[in-house]
PDB file of N, CA and C in Angstrom:
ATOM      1  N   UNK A   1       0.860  -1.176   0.000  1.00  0.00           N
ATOM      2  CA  UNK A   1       0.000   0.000   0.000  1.00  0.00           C
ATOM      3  C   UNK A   1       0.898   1.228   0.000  1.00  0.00           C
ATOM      4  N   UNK A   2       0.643   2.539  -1.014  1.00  0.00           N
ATOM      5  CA  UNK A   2       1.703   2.981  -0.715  1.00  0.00           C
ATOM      6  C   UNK A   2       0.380   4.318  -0.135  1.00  0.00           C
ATOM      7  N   UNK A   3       1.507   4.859   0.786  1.00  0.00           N
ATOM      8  CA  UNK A   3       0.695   6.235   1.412  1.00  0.00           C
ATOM      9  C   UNK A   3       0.988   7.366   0.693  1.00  0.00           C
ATOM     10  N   UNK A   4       0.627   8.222  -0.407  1.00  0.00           N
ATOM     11  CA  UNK A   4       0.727   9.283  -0.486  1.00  0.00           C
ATOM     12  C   UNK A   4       1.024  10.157   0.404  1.00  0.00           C
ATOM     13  N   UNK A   5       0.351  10.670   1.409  1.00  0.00           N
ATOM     14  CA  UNK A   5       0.352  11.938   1.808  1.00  0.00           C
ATOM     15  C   UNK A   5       1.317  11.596   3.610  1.00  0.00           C
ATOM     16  N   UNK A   6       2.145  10.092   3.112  1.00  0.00           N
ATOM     17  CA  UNK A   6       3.698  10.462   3.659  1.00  0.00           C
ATOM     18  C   UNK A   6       5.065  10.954   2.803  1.00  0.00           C
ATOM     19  N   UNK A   7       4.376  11.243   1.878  1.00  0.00           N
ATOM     20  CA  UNK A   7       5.687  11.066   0.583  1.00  0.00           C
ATOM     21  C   UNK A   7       5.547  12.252   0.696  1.00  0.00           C
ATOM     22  N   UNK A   8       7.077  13.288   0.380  1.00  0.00           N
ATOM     23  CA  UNK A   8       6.899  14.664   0.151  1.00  0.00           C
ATOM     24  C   UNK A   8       7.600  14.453  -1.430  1.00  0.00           C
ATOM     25  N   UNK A   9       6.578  15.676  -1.970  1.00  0.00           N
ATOM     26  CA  UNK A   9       7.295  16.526  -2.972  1.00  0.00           C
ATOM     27  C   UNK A   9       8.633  16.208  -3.726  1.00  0.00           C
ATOM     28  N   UNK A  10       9.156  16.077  -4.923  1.00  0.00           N
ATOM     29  CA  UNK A  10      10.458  15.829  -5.249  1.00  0.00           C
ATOM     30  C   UNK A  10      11.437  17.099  -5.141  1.00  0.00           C
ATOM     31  N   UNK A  11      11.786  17.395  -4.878  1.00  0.00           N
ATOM     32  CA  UNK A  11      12.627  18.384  -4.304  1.00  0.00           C
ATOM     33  C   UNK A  11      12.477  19.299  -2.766  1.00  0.00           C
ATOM     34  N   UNK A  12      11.836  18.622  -1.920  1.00  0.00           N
ATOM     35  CA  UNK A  12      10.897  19.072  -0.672  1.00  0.00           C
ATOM     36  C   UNK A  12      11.948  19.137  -0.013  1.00  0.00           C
ATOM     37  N   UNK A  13      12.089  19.686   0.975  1.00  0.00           N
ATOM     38  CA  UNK A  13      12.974  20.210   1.911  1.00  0.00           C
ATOM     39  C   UNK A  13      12.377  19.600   3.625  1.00  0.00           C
ATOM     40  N   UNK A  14      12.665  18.445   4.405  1.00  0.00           N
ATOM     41  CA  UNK A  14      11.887  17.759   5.147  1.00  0.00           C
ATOM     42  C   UNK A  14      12.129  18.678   6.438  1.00  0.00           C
ATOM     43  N   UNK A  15      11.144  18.926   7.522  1.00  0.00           N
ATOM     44  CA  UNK A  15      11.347  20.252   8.674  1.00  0.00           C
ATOM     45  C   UNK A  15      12.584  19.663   9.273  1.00  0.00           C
ATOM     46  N   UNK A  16      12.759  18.361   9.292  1.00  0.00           N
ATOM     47  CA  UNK A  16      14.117  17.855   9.962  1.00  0.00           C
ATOM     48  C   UNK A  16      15.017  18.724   9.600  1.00  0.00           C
ATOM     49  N   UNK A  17      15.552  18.713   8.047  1.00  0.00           N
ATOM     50  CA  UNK A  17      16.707  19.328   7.157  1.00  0.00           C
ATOM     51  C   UNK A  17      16.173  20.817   7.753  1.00  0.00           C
ATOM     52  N   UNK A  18      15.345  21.415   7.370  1.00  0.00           N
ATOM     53  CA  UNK A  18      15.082  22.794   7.568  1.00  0.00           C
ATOM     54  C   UNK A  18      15.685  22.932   9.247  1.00  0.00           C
ATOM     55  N   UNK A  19      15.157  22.433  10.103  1.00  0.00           N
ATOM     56  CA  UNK A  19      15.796  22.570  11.385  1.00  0.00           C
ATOM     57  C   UNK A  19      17.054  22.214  11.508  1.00  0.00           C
ATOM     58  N   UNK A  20      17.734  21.271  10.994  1.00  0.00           N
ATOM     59  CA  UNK A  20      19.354  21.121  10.743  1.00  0.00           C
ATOM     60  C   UNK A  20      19.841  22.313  10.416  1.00  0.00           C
ATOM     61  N   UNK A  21      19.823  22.195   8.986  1.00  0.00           N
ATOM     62  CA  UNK A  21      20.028  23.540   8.509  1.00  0.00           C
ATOM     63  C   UNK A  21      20.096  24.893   9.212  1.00  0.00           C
ATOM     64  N   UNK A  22      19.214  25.310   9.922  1.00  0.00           N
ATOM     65  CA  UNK A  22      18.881  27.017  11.502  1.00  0.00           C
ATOM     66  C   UNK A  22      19.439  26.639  12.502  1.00  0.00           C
ATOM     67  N   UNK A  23      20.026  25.099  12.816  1.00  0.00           N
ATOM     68  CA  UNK A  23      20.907  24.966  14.076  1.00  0.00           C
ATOM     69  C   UNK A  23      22.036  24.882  13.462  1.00  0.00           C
ATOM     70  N   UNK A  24      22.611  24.527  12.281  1.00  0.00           N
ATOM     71  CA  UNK A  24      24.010  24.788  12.115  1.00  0.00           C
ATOM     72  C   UNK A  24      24.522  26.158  11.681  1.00  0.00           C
ATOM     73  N   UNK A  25      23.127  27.181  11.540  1.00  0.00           N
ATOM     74  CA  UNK A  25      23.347  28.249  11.209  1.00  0.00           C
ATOM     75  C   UNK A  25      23.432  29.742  12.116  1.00  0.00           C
ATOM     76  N   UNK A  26      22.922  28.434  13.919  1.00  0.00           N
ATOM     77  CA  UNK A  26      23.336  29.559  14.697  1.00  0.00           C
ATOM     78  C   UNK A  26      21.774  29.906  14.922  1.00  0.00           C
ATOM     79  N   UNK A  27      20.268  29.757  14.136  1.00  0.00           N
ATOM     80  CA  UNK A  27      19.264  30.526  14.044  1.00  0.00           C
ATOM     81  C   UNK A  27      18.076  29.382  15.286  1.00  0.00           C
ATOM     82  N   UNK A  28      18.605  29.087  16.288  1.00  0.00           N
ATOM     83  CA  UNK A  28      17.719  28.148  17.077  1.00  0.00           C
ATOM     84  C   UNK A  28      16.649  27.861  17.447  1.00  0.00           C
ATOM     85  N   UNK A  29      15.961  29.498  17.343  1.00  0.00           N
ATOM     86  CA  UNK A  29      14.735  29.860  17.222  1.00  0.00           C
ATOM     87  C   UNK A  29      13.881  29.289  16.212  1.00  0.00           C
ATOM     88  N   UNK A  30      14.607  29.359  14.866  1.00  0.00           N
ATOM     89  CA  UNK A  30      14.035  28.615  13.859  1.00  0.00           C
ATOM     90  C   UNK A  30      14.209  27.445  13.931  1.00  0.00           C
ATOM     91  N   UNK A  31      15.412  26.961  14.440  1.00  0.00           N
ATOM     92  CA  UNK A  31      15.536  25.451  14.709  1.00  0.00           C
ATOM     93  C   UNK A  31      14.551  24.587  15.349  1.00  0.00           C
ATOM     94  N   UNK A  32      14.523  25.628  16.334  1.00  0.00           N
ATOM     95  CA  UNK A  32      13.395  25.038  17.708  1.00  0.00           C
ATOM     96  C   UNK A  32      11.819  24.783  16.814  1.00  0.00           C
ATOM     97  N   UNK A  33      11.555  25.693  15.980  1.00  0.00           N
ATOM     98  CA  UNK A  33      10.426  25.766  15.460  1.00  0.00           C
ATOM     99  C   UNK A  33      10.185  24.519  14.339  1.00  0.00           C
ATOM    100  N   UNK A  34      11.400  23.775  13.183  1.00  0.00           N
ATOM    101  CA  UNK A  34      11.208  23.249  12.765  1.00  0.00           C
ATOM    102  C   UNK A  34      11.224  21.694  12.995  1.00  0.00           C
ATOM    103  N   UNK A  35      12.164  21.672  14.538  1.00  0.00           N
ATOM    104  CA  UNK A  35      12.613  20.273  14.915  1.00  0.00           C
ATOM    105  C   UNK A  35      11.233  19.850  15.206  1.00  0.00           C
ATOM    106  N   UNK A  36      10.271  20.961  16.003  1.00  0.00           N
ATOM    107  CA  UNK A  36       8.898  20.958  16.585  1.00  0.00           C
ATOM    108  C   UNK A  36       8.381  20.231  16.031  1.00  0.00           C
ATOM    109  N   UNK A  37       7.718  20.883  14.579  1.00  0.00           N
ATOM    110  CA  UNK A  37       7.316  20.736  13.253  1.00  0.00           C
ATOM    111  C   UNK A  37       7.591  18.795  13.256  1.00  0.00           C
ATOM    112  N   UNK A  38       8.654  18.811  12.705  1.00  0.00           N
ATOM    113  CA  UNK A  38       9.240  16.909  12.898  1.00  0.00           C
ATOM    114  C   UNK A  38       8.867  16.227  14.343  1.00  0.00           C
ATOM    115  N   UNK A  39       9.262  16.567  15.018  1.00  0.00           N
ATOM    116  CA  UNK A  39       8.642  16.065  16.270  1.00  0.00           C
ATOM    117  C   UNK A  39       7.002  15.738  16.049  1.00  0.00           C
ATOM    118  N   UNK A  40       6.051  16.636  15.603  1.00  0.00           N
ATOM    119  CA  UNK A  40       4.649  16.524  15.093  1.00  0.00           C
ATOM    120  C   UNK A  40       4.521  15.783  14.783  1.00  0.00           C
ATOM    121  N   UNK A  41       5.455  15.392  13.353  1.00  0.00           N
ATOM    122  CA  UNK A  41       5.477  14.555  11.894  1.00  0.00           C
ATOM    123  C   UNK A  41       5.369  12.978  12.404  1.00  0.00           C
ATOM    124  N   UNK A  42       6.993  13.203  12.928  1.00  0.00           N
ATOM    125  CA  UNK A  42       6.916  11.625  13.153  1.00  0.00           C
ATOM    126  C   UNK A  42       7.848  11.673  14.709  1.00  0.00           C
ATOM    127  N   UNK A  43       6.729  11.831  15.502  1.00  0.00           N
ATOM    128  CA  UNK A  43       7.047  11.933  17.133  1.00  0.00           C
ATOM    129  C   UNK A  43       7.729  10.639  17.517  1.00  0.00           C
ATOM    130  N   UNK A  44       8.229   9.207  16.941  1.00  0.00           N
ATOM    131  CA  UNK A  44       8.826   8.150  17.172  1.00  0.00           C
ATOM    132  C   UNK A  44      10.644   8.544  16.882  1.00  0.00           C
ATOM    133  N   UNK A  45      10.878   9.362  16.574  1.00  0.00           N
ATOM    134  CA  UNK A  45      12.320   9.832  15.789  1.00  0.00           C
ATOM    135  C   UNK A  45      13.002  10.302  16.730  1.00  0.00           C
ATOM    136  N   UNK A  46      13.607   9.578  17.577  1.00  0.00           N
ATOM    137  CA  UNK A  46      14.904  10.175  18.812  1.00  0.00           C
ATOM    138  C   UNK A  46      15.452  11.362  18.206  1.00  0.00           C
ATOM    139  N   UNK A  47      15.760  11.165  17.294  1.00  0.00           N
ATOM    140  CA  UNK A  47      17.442  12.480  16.500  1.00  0.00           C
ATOM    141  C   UNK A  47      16.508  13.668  16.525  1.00  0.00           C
ATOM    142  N   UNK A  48      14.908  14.264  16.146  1.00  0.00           N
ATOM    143  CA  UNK A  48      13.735  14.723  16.226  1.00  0.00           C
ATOM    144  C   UNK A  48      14.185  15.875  17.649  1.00  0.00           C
ATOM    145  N   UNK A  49      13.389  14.514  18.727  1.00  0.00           N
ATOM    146  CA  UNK A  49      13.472  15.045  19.705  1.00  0.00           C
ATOM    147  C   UNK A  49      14.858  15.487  20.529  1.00  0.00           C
ATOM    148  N   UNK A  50      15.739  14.715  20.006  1.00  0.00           N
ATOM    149  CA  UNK A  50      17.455  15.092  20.854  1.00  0.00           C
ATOM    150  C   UNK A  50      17.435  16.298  20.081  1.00  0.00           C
ATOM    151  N   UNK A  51      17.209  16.781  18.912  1.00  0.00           N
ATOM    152  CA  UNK A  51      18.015  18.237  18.786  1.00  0.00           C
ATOM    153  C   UNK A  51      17.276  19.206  18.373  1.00  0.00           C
ATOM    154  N   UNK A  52      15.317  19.021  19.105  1.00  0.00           N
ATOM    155  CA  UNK A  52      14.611  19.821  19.648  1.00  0.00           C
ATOM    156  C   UNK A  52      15.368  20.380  20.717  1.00  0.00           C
ATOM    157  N   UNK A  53      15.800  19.259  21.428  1.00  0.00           N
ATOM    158  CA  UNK A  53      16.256  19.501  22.637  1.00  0.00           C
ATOM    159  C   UNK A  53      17.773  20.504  22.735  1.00  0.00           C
ATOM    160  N   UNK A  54      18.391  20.338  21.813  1.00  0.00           N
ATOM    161  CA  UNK A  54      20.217  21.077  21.730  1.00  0.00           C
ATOM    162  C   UNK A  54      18.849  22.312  21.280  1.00  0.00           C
ATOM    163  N   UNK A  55      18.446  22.748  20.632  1.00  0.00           N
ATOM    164  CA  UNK A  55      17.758  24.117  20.212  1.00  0.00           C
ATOM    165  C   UNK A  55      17.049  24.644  21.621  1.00  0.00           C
ATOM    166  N   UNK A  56      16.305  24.180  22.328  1.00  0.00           N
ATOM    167  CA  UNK A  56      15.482  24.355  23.238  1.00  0.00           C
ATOM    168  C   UNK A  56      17.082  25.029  24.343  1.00  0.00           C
ATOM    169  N   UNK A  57      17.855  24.570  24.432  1.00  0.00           N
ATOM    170  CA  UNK A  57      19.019  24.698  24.934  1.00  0.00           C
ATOM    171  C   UNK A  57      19.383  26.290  24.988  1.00  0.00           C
ATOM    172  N   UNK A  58      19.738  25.848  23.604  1.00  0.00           N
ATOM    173  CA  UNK A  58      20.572  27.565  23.440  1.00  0.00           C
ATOM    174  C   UNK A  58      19.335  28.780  23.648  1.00  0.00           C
ATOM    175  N   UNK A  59      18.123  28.511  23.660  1.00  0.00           N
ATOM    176  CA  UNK A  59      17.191  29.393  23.384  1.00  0.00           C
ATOM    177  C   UNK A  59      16.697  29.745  25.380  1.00  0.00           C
ATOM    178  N   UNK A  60      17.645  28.635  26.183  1.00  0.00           N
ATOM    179  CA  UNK A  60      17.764  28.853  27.442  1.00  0.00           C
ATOM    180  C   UNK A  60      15.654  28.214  27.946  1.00  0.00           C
ATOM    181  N   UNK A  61      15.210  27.674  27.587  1.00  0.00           N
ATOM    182  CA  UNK A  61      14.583  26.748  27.795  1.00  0.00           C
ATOM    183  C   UNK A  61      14.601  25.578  28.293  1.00  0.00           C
ATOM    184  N   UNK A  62      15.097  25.521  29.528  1.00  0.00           N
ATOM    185  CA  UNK A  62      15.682  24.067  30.257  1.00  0.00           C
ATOM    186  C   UNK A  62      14.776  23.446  30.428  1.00  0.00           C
ATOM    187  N   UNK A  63      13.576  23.656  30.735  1.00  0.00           N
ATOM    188  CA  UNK A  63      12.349  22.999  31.137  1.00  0.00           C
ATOM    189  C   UNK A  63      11.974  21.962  29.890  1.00  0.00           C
ATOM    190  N   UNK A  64      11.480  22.629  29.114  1.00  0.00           N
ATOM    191  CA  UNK A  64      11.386  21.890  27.815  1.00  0.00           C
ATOM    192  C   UNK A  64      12.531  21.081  27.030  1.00  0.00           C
ATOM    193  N   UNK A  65      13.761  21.557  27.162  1.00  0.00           N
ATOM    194  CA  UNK A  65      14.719  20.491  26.748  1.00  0.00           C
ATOM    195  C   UNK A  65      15.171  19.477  27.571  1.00  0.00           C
ATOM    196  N   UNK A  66      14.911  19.495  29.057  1.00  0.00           N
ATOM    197  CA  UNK A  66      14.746  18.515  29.496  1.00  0.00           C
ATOM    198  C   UNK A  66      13.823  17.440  29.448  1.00  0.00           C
ATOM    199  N   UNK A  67      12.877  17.494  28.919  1.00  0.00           N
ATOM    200  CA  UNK A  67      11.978  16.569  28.298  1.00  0.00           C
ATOM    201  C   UNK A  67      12.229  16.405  26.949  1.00  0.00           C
ATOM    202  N   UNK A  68      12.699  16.750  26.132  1.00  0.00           N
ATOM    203  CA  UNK A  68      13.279  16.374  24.784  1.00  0.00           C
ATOM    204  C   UNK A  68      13.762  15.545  25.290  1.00  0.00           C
ATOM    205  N   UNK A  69      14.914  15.813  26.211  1.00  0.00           N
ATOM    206  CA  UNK A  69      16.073  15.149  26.142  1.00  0.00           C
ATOM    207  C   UNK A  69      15.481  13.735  26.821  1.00  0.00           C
ATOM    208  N   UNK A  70      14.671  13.858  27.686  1.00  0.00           N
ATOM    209  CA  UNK A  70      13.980  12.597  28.558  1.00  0.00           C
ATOM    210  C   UNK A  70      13.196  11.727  27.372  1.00  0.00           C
ATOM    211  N   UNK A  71      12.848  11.626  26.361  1.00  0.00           N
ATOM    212  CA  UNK A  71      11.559  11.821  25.438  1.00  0.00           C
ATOM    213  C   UNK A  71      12.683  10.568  24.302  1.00  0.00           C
ATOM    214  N   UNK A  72      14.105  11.476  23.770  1.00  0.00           N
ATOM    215  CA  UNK A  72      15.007  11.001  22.998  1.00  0.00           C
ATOM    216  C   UNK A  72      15.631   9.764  23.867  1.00  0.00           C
ATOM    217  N   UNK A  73      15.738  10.025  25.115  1.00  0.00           N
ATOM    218  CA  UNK A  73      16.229   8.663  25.801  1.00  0.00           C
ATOM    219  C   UNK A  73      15.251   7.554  25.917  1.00  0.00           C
ATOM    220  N   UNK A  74      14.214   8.094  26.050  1.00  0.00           N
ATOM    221  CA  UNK A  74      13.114   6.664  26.315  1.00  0.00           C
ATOM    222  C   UNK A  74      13.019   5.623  25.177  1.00  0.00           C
ATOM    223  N   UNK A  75      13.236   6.820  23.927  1.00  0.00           N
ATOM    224  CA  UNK A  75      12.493   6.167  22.563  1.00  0.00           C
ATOM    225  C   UNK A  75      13.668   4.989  22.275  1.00  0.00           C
ATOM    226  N   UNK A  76      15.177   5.063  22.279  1.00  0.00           N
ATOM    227  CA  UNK A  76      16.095   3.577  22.359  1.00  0.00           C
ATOM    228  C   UNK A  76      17.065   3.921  23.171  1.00  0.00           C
ATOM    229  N   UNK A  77      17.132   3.835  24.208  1.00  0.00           N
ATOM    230  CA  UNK A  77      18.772   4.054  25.420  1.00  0.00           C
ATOM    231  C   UNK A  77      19.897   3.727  24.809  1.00  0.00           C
ATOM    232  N   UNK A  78      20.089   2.620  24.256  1.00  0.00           N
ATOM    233  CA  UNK A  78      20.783   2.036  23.514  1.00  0.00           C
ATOM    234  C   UNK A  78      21.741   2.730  22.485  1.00  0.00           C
ATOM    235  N   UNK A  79      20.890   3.448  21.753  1.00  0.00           N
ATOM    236  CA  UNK A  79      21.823   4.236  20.686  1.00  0.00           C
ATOM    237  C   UNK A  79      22.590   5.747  21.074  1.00  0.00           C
ATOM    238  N   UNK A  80      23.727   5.762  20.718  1.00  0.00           N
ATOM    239  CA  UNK A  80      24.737   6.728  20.230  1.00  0.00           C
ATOM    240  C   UNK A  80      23.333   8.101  20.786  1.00  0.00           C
ATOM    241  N   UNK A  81      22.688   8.186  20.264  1.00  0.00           N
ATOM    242  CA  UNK A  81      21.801   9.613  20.653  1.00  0.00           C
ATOM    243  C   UNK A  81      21.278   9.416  21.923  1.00  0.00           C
ATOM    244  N   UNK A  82      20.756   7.852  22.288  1.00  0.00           N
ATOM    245  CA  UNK A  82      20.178   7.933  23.315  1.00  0.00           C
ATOM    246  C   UNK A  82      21.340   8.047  25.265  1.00  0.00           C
ATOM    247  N   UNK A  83      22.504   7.417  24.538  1.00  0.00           N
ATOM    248  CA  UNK A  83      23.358   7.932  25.183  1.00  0.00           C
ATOM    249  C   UNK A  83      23.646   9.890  25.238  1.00  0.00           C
ATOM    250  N   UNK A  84      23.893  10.423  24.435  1.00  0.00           N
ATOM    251  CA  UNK A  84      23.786  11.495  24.769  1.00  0.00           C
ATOM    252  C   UNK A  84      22.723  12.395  25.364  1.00  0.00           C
ATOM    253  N   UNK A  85      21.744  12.152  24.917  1.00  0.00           N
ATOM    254  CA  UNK A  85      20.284  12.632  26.066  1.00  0.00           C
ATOM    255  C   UNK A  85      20.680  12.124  27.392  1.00  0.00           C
ATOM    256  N   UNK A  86      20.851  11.329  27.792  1.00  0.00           N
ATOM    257  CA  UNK A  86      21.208  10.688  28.642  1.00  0.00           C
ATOM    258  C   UNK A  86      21.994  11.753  29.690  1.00  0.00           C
ATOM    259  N   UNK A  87      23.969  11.686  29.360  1.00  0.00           N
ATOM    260  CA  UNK A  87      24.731  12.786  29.652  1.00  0.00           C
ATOM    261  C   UNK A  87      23.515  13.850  29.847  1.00  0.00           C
ATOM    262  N   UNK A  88      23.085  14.754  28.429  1.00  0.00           N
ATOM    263  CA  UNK A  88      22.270  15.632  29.345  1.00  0.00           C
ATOM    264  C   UNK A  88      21.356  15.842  30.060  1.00  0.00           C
ATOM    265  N   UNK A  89      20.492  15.002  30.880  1.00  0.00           N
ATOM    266  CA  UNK A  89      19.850  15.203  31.576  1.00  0.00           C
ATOM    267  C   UNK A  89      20.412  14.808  32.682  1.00  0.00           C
ATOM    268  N   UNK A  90      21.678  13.882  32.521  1.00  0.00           N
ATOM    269  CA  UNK A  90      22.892  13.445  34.520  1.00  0.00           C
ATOM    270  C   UNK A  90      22.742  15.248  34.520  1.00  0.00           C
ATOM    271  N   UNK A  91      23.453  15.895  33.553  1.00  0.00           N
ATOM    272  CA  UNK A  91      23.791  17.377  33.589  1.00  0.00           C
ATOM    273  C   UNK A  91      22.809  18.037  34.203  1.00  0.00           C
ATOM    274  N   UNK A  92      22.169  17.681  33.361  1.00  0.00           N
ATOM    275  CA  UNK A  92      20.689  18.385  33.924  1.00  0.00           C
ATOM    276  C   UNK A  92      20.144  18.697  35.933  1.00  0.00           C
ATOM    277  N   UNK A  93      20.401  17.212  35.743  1.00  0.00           N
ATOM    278  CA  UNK A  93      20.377  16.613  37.249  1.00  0.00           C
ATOM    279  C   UNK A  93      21.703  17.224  38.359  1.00  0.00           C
ATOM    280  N   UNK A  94      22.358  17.672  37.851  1.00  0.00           N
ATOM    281  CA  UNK A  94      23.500  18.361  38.772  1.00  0.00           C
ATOM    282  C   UNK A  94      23.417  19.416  38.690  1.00  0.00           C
ATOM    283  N   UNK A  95      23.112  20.205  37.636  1.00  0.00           N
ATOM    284  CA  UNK A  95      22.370  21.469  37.819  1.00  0.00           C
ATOM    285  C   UNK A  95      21.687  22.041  38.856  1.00  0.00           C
ATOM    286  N   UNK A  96      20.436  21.080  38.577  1.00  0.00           N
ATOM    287  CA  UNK A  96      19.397  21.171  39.648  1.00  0.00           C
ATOM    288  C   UNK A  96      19.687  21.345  40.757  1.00  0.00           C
ATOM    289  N   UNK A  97      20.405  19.610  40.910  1.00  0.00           N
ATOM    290  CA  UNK A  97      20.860  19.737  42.133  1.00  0.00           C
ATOM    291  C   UNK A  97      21.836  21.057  42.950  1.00  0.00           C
ATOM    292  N   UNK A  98      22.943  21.338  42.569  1.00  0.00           N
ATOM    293  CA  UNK A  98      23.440  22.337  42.841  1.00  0.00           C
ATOM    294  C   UNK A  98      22.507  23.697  43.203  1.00  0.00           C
ATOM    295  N   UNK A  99      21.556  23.806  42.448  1.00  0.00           N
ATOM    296  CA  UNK A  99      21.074  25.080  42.482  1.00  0.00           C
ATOM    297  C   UNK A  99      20.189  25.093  44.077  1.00  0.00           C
ATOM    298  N   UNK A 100      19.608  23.260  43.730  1.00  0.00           N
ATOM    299  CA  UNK A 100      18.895  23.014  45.383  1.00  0.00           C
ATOM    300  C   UNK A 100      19.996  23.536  46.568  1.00  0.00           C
ATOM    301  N   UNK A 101      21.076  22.967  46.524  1.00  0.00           N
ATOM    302  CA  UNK A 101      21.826  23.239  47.513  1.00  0.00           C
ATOM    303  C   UNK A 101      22.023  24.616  47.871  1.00  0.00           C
ATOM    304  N   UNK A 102      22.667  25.512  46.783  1.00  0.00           N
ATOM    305  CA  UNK A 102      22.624  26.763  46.996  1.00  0.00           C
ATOM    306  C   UNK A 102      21.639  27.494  47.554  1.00  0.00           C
ATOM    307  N   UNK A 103      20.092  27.092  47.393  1.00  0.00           N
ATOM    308  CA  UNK A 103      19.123  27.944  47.929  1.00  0.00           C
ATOM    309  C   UNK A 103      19.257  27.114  49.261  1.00  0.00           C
ATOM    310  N   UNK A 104      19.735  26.008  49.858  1.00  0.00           N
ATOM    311  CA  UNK A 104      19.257  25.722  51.020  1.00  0.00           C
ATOM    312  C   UNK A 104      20.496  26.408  52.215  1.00  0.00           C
ATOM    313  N   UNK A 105      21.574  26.724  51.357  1.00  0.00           N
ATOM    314  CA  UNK A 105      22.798  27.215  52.184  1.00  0.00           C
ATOM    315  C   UNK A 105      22.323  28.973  52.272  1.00  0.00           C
ATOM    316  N   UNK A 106      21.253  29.494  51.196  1.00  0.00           N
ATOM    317  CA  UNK A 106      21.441  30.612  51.515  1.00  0.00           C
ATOM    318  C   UNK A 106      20.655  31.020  52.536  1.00  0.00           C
ATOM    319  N   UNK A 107      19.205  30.163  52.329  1.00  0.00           N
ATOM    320  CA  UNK A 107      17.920  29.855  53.835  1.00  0.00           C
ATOM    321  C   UNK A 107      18.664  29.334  54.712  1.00  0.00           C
ATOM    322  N   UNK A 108      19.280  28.538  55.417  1.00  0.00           N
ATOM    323  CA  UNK A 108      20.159  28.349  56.500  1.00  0.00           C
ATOM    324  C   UNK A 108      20.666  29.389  56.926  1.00  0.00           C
ATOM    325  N   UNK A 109      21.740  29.813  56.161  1.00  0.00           N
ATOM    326  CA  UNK A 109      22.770  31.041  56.535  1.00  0.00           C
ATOM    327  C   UNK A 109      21.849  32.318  56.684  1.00  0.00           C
ATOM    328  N   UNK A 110      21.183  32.265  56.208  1.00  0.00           N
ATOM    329  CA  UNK A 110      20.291  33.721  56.517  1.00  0.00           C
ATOM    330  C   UNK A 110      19.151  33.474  57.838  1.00  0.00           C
TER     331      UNK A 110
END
């Protein structure tokens, strides 16, 4: 059976590439917007959600790229990407943590 209306266009430009493309160009905002877009498309795609997540990043959105990044690890642990989601959310997690500590040393001390 073939599906048409998964097939793009012969010369189509897929939001993946378009979002590749605005994160290697520095434009994350647009990145963020097209990885989205793919994420929509085909929400099963780790690489999708891992570099929703590097965009969500630079755009200082931790909240939300921490669930990318949680989202890209669930979908295969196993792979090369899912290892790196991974790293960032330990990161993530020491972040946090740290920041917990700091507010509890400054309520103590004060």
């Amino acid at each position: 059976v073939l599906l048409l209306g998964c097939m793009q266009p012969s010369g189509a430009v897929s939001s993946y590439d378009q979002g590749f493309s605005s994160y290697k160009a520095g434009d994350y905002k647009q990145a963020a917007r097209f990885f989205g877009q793919a994420v929509q498309e085909s929400p099963g795609k780790q690489l999708y959600h891992y570099f929703l997540a590097n965009s969500l990043v630079h755009l200082r959105e931790h909240a939300r790229a921490s669930q990318e990044y949680k989202l890209a690890y669930l979908l295969d642990p196993a792979t090369n990407t899912g290892e790196f989601a991974r790293q960032a959310l330990l990161a993530y997690n020491k972040k946090n943590a740290a920041a917990v500590d700091d507010d509890q040393t400054t309520v103590s001390s004060g």
